[in-house]
C-alpha atoms as a PDB file:
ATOM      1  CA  UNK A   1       0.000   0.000   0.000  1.00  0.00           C
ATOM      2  CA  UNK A   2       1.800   3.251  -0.888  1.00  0.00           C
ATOM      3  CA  UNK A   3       1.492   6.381   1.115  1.00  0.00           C
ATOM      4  CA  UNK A   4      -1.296   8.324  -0.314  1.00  0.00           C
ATOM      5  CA  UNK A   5      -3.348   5.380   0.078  1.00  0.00           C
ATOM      6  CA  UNK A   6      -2.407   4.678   3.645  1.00  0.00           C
ATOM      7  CA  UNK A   7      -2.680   8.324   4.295  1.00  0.00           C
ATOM      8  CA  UNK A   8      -6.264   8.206   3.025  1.00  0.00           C
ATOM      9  CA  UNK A   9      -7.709   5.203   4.499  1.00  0.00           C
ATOM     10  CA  UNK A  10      -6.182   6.733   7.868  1.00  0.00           C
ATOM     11  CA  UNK A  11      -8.188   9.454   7.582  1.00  0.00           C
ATOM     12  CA  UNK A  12     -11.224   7.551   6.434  1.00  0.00           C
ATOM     13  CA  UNK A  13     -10.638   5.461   9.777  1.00  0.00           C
ATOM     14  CA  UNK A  14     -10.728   8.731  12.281  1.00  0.00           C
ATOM     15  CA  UNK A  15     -13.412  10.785  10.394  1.00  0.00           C
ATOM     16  CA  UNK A  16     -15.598   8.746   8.358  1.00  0.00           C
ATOM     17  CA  UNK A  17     -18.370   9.711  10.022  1.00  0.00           C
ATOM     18  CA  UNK A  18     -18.561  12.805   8.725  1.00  0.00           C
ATOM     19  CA  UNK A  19     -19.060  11.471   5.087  1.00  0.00           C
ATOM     20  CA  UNK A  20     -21.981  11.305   3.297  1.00  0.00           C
ATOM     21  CA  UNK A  21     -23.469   8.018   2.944  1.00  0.00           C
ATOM     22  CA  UNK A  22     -22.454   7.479  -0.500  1.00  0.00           C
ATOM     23  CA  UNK A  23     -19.435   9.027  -0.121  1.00  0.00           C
ATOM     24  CA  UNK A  24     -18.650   6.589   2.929  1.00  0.00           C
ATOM     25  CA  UNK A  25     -19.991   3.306   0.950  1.00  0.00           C
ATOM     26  CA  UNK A  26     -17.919   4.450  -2.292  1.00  0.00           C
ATOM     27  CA  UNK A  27     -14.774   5.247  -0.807  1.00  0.00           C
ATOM     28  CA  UNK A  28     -14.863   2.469   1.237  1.00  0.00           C
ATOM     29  CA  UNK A  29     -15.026   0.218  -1.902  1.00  0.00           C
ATOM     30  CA  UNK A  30     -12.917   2.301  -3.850  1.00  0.00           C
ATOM     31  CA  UNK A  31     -10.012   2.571  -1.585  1.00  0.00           C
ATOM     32  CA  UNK A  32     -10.515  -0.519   1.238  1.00  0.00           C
ATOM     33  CA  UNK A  33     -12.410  -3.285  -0.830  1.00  0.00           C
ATOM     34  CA  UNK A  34      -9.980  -2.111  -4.198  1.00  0.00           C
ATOM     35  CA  UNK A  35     -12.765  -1.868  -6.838  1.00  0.00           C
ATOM     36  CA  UNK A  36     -12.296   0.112  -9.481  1.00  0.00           C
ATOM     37  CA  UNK A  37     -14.190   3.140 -10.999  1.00  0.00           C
ATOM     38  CA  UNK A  38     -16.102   1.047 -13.144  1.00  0.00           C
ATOM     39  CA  UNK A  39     -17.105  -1.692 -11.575  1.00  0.00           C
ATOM     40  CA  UNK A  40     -18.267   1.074  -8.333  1.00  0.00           C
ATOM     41  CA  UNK A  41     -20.472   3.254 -11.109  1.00  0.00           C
ATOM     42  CA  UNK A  42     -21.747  -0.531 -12.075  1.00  0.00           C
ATOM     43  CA  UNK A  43     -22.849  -1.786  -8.958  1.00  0.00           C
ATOM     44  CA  UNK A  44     -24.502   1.591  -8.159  1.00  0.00           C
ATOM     45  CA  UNK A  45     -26.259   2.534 -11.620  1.00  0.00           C
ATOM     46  CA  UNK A  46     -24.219   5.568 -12.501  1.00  0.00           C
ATOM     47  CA  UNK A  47     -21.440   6.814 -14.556  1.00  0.00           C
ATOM     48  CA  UNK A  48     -17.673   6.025 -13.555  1.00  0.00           C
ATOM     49  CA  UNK A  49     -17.376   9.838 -13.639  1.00  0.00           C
ATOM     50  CA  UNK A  50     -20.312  10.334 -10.980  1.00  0.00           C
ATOM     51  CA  UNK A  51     -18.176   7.821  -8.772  1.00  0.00           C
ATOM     52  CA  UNK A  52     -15.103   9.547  -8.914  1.00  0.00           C
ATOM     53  CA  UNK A  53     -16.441  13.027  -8.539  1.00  0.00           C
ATOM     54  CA  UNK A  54     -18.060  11.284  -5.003  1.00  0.00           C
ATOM     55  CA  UNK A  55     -14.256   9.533  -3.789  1.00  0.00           C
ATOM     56  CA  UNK A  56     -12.888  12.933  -4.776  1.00  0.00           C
ATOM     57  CA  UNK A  57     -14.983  14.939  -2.479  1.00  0.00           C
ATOM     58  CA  UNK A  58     -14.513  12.890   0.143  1.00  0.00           C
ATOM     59  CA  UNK A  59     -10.713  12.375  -0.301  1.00  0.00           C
ATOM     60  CA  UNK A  60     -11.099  16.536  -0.025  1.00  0.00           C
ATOM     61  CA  UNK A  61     -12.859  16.602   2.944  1.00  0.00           C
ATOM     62  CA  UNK A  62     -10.847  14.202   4.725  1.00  0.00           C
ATOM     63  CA  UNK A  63      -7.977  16.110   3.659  1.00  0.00           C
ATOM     64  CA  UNK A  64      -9.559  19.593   4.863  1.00  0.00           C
ATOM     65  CA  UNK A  65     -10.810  17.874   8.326  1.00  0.00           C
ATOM     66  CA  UNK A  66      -7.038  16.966   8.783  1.00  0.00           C
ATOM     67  CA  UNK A  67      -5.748  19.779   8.118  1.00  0.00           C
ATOM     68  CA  UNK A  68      -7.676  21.717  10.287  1.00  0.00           C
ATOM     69  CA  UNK A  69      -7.081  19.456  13.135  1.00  0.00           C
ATOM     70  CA  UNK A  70      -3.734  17.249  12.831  1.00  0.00           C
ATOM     71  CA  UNK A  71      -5.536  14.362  14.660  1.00  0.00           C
ATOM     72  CA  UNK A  72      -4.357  12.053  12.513  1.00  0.00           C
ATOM     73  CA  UNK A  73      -0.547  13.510  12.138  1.00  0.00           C
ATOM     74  CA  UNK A  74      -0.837  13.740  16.025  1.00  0.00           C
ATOM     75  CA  UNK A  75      -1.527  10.157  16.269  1.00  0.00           C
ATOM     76  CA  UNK A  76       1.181   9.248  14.159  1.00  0.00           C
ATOM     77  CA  UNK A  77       3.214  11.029  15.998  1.00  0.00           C
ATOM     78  CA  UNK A  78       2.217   9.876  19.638  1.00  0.00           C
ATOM     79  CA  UNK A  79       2.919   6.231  17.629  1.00  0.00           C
ATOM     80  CA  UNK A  80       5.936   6.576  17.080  1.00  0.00           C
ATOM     81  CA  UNK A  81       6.913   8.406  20.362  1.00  0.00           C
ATOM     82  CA  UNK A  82       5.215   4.910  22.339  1.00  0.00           C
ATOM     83  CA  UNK A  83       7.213   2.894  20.063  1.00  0.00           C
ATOM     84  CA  UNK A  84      10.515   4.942  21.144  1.00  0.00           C
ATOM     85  CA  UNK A  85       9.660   4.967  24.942  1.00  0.00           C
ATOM     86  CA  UNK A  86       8.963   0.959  24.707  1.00  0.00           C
ATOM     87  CA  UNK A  87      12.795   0.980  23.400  1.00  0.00           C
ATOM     88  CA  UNK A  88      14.212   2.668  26.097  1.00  0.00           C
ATOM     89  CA  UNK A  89      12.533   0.872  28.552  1.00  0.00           C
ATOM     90  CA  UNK A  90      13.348  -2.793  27.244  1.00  0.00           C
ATOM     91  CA  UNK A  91      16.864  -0.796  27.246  1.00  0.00           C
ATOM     92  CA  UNK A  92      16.708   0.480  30.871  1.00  0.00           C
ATOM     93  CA  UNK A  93      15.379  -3.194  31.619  1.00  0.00           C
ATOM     94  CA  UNK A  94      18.452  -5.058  30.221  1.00  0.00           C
ATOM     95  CA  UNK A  95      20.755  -2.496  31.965  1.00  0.00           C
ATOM     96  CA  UNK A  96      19.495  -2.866  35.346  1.00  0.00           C
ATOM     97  CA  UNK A  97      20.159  -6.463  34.950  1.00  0.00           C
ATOM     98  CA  UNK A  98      17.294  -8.745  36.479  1.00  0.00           C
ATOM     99  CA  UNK A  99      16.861  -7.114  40.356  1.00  0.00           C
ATOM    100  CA  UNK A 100      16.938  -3.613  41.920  1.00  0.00           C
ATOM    101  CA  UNK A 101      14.272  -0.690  41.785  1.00  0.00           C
ATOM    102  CA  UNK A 102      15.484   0.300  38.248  1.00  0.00           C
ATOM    103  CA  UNK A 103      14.580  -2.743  36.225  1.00  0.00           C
ATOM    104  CA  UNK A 104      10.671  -2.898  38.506  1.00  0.00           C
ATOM    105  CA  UNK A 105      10.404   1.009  37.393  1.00  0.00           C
ATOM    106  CA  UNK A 106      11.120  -0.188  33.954  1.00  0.00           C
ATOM    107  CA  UNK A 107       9.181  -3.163  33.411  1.00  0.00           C
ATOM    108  CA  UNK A 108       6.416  -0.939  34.672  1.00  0.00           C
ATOM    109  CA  UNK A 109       7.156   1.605  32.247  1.00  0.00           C
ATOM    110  CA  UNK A 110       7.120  -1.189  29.527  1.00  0.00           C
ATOM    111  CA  UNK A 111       3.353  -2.385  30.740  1.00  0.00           C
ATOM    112  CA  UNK A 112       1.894   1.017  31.183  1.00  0.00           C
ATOM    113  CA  UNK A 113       3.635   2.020  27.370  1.00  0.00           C
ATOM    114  CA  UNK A 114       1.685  -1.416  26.273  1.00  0.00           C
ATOM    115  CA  UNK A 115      -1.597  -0.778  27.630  1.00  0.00           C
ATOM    116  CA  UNK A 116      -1.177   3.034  25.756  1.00  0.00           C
ATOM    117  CA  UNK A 117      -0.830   1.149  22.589  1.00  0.00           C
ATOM    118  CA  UNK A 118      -4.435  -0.305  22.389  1.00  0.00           C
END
C-alpha cells in the first residue's frame, strides 16, 4: 500500500463519520475493498465519472478535516513516540540487569507504554 493510500484510508478510519453516505460506501469500496471506478459506477447505476467526482470529495474533505485538526498527524506522531519509549525501557530493563528498583520502574514503564498502545 503506498502512502497516499495509507494516508487516506487513515483518515477515512478517524473521520468517516462525517461522510456522506455514498461518499462513505464508495470510498470504502474504492479505496478498502480495491474496486475500481467502473465496476463502483456498475454496482450503483451511474457513470464512472459520478463515482469519482463522489471519492474525490470525500478524499477533499478528509484532507480539509485533517488539516484543520492534525488528529491524525498527532496520532502518528504519539505512535511513534510509544514505540521509542517501549525501546528505552526494554533498554533500561536489560541495563538494570534482572533485580533492583530500576529494572521494577522499567518493566512498569514497559506495561503502562503497552496498555497506551491499544
Amino acid at each position: 500500500m503506498d502512502d497516499d493510500t495509507l494516508q487516506m484510508t487513515m483518515l477515512f478510519d478517524f473521520f468517516s463519520d462525517l461522510l456522506t453516505d455514498k461518499q462513505r460506501e464508495y470510498f470504502d469500496l474504492y479505496h478498502n475493498e480495491d474496486l475500481s471506478l467502473s465496476e463502483i459506477a456498475d454496482r450503483a447505476g451511474i457513470s464512472r465519472q459520478g463515482v469519482y467526482d463522489i471519492i474525490t470529495r470525500a478524499e477533499k474533505t478528509l484532507s480539509e478535516i485533517e488539516s484543520k485538526t492534525g488528529i491524525v498527524r498527532k496520532w502518528r506522531e504519539t505512535r511513534a513516540d510509544i514505540d521509542r519509549a517501549e525501546s528505552l525501557a526494554r533498554e533500561l530493563i536489560q541495563l538494570s540487569g534482572s533485580g533492583g528498583d530500576s529494572a521494577g520502574a522499567g518493566s512498569e514503564l514497559l506495561e503502562i507504554l503497552q496498555r497506551m498502545r491499544r
